[in-house]
PDB file of N, CA and C in Angstrom:
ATOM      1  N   UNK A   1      11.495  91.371  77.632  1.00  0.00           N
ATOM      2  CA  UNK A   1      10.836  92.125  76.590  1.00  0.00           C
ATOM      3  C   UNK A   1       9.807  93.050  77.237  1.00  0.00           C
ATOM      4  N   UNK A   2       9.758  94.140  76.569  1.00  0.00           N
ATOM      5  CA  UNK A   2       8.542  95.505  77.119  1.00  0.00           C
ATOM      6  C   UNK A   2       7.842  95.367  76.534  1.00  0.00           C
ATOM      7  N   UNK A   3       6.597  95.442  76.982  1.00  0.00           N
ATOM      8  CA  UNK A   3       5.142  95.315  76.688  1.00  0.00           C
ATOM      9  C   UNK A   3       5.225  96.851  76.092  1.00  0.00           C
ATOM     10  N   UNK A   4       5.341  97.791  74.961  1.00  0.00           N
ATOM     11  CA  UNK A   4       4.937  98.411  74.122  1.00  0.00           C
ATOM     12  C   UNK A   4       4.014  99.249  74.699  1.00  0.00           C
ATOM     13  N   UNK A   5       2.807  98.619  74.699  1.00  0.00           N
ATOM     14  CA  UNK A   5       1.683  99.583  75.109  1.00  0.00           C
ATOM     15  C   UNK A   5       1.524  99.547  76.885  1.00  0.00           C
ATOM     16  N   UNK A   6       2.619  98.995  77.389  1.00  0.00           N
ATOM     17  CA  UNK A   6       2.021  99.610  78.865  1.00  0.00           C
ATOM     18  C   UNK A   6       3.785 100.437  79.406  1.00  0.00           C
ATOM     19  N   UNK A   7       4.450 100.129  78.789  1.00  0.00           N
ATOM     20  CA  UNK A   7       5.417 101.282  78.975  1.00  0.00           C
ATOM     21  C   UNK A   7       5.333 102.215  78.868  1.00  0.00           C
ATOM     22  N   UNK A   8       6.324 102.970  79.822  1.00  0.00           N
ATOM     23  CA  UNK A   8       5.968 104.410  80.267  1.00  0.00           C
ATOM     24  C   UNK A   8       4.427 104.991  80.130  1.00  0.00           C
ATOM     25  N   UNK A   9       3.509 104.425  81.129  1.00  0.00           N
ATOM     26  CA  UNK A   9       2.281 104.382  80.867  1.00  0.00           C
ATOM     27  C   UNK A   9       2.194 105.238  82.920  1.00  0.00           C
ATOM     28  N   UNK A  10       1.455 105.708  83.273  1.00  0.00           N
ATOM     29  CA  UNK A  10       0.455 105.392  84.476  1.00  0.00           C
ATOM     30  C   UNK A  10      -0.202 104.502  84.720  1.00  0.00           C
ATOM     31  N   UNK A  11      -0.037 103.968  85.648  1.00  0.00           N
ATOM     32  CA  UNK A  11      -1.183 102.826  86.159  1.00  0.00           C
ATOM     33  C   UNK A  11      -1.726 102.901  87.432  1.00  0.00           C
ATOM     34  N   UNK A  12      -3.231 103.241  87.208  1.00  0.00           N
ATOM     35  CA  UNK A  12      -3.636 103.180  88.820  1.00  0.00           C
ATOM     36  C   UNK A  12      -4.279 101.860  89.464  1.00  0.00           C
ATOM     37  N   UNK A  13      -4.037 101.607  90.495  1.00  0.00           N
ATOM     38  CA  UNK A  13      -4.255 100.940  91.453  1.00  0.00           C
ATOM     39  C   UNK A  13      -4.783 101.157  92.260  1.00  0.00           C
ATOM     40  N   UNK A  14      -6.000  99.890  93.017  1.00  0.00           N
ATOM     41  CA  UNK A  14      -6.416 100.363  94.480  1.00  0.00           C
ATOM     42  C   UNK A  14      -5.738  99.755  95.581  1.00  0.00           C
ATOM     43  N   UNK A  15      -6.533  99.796  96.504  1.00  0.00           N
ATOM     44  CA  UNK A  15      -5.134  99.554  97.864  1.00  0.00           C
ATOM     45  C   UNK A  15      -5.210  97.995  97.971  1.00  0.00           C
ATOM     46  N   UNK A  16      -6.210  97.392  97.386  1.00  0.00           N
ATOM     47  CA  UNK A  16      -5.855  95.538  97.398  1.00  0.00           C
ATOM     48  C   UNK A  16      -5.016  95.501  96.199  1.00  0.00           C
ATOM     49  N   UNK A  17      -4.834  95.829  95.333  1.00  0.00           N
ATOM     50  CA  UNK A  17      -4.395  95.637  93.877  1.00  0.00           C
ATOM     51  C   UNK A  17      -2.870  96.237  94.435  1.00  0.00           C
ATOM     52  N   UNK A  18      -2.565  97.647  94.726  1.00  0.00           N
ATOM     53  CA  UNK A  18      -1.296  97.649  95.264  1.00  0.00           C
ATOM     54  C   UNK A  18      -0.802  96.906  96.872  1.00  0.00           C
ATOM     55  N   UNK A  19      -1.617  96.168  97.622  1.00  0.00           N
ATOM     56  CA  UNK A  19      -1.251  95.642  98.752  1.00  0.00           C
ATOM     57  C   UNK A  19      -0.381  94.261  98.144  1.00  0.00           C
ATOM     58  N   UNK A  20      -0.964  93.896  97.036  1.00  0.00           N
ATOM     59  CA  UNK A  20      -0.956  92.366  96.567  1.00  0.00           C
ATOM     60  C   UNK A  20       0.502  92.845  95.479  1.00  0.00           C
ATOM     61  N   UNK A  21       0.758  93.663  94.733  1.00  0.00           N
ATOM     62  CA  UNK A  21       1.723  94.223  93.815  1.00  0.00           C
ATOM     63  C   UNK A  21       3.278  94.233  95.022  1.00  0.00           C
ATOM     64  N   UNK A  22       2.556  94.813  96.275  1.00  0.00           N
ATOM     65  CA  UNK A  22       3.950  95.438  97.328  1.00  0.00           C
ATOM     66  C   UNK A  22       3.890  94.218  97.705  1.00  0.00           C
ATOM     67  N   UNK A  23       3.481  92.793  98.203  1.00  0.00           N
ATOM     68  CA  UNK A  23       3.952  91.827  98.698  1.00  0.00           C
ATOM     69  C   UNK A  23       4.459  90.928  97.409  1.00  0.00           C
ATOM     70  N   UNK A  24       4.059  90.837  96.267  1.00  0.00           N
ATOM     71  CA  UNK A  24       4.711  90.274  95.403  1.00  0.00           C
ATOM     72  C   UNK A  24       6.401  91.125  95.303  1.00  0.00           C
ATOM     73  N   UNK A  25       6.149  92.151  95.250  1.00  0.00           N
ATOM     74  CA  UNK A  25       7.379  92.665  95.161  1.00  0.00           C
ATOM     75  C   UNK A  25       8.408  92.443  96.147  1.00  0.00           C
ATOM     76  N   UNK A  26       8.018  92.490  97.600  1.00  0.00           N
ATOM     77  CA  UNK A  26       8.714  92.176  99.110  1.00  0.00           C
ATOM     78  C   UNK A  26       9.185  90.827  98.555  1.00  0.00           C
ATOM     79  N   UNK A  27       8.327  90.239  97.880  1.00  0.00           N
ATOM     80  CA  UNK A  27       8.882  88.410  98.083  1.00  0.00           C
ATOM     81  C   UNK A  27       9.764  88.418  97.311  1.00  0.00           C
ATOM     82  N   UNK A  28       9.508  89.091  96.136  1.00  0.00           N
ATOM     83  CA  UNK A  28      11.161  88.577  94.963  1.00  0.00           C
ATOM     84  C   UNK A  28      12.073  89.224  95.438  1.00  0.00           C
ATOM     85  N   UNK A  29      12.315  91.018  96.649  1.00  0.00           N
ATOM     86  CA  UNK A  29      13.364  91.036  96.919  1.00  0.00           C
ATOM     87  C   UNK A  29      13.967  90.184  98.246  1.00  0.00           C
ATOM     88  N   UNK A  30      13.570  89.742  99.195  1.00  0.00           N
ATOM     89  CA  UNK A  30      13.468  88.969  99.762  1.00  0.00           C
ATOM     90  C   UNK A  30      14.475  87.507  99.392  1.00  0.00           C
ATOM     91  N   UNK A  31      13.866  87.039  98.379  1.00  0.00           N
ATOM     92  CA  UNK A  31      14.688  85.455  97.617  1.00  0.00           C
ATOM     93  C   UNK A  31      15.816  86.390  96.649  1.00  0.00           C
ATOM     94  N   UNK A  32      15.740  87.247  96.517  1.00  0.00           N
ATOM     95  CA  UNK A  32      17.079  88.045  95.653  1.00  0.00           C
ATOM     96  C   UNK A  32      18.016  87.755  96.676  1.00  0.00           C
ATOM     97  N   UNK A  33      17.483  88.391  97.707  1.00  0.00           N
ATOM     98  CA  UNK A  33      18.710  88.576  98.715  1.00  0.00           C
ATOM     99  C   UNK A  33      19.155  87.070  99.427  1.00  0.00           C
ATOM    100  N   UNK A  34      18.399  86.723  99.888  1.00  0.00           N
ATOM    101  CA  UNK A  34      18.581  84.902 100.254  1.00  0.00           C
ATOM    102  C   UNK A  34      19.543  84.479  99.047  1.00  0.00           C
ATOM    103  N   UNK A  35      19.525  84.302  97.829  1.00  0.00           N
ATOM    104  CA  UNK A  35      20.459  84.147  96.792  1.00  0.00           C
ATOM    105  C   UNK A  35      21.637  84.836  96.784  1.00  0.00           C
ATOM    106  N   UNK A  36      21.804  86.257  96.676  1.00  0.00           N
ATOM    107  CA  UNK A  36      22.783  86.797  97.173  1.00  0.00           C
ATOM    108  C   UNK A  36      23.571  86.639  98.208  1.00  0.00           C
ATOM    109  N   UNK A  37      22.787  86.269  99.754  1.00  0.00           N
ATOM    110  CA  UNK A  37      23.744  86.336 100.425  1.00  0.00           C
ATOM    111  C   UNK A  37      24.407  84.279 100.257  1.00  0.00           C
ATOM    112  N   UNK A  38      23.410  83.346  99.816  1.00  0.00           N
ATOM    113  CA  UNK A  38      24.308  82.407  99.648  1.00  0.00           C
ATOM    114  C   UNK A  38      25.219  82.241  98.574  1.00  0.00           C
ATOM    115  N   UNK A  39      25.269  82.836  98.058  1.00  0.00           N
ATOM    116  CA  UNK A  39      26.055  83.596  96.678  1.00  0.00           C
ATOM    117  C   UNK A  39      27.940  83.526  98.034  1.00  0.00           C
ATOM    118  N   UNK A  40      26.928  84.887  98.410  1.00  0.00           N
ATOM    119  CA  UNK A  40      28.406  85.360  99.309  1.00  0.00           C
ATOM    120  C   UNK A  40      29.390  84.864 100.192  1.00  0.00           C
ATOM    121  N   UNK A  41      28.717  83.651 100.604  1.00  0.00           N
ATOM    122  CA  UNK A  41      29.088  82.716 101.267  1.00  0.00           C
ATOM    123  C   UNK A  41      29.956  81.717 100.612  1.00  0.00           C
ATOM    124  N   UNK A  42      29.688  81.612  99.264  1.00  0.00           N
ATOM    125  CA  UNK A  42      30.285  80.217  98.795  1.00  0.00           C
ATOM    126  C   UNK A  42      31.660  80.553  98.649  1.00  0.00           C
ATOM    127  N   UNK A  43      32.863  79.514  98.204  1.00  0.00           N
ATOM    128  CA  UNK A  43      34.435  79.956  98.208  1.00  0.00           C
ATOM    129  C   UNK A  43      34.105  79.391  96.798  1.00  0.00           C
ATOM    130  N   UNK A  44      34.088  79.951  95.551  1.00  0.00           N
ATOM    131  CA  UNK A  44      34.655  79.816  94.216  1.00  0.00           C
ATOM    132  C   UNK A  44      35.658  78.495  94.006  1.00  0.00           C
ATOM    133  N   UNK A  45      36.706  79.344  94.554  1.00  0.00           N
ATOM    134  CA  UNK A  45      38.065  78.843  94.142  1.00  0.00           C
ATOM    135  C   UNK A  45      38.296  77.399  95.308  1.00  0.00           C
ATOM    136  N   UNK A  46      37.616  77.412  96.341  1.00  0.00           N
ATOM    137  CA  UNK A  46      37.754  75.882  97.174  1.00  0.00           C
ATOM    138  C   UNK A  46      37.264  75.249  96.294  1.00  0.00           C
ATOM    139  N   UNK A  47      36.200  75.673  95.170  1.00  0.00           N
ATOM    140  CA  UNK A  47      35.173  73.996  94.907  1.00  0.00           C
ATOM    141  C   UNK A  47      35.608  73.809  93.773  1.00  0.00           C
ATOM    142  N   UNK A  48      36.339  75.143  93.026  1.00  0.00           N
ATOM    143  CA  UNK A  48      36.818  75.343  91.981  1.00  0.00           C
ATOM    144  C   UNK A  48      38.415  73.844  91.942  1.00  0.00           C
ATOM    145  N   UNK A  49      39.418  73.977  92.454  1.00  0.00           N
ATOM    146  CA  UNK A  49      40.499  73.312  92.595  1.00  0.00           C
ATOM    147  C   UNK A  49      40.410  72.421  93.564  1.00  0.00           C
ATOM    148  N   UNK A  50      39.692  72.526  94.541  1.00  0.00           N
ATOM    149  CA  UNK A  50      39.660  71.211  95.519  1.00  0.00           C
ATOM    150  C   UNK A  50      38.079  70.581  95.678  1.00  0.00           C
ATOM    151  N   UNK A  51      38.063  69.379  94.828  1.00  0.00           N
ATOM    152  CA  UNK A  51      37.070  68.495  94.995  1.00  0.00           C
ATOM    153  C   UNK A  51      36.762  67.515  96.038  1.00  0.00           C
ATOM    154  N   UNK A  52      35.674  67.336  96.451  1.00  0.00           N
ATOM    155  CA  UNK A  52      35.298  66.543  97.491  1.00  0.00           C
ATOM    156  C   UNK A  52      36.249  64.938  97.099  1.00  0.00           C
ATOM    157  N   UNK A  53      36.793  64.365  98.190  1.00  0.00           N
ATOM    158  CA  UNK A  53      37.940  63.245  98.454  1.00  0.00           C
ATOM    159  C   UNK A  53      39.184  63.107  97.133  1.00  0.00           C
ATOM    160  N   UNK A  54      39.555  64.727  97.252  1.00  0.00           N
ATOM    161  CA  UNK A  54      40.626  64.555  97.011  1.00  0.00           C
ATOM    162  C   UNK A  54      41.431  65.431  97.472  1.00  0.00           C
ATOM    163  N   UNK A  55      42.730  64.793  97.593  1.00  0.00           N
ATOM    164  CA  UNK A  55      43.717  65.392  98.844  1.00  0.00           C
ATOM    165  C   UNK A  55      44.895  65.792  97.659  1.00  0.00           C
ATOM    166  N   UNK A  56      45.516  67.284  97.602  1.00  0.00           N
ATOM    167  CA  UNK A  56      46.432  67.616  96.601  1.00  0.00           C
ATOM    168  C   UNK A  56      47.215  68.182  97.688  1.00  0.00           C
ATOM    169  N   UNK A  57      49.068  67.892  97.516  1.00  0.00           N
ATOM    170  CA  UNK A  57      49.549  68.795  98.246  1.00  0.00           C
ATOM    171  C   UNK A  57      50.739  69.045  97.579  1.00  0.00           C
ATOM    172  N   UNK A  58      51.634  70.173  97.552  1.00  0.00           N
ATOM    173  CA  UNK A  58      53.143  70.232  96.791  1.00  0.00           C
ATOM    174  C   UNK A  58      54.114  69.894  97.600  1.00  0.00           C
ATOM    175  N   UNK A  59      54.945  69.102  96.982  1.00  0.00           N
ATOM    176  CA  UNK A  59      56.123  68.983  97.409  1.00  0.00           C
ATOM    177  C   UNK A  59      57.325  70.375  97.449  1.00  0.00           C
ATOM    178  N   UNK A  60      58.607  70.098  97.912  1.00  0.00           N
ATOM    179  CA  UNK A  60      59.283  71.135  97.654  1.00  0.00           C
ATOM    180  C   UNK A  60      60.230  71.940  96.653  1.00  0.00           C
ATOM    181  N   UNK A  61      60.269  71.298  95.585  1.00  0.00           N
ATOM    182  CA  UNK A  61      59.992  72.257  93.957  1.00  0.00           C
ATOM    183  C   UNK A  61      58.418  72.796  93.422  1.00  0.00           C
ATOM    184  N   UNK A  62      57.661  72.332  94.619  1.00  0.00           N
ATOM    185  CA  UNK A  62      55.988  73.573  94.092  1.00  0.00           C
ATOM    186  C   UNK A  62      55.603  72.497  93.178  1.00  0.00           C
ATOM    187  N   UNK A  63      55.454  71.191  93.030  1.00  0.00           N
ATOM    188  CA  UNK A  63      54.674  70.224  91.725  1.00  0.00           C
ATOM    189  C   UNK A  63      53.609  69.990  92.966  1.00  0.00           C
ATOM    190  N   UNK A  64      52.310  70.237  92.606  1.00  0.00           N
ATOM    191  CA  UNK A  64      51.480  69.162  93.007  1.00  0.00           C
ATOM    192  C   UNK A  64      51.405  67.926  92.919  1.00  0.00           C
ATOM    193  N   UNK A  65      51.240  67.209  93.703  1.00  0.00           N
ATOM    194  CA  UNK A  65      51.030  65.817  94.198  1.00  0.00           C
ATOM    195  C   UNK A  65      50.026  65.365  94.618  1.00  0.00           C
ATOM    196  N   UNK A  66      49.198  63.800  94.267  1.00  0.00           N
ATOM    197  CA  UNK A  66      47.905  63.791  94.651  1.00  0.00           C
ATOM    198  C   UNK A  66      48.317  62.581  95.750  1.00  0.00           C
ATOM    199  N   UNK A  67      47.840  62.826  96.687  1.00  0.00           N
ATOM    200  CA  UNK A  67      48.116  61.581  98.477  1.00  0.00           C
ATOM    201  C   UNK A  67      46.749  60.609  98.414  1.00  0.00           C
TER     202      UNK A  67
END
């Protein structure tokens, strides 16, 4: 939700007030990206169809089979 009265507004700042604004900001993109890239890493579809101790394999008409 937008705050109304400070949208599309000017806002000035001094250089502690924007030093402290630019490291808050560095940090959330920072953990964006840490999220993203473990995002990028994960396989969907491994954790999606193959669960931890279980072993699925097809035979040769293509039926899965659980071993």
């Amino acid at each position: 939700m937008v705050d109304e009265e400070l949208y599309q507004q000017i806002h000035i700042l001094d250089a502690e007030q924007g030093a402290h604004l630019a490291a808050i900001l560095a940090e959330s993109v920072e953990s964006r990206a840490r999220e993203l890239q473990a995002l990028n890493g994960r396989d969907f579809y491994f954790e999606r169809y193959f669960k931890p101790g279980e072993s699925k394999s097809r035979d040769a008409s293509g039926t899965q089979s659980e071993s």
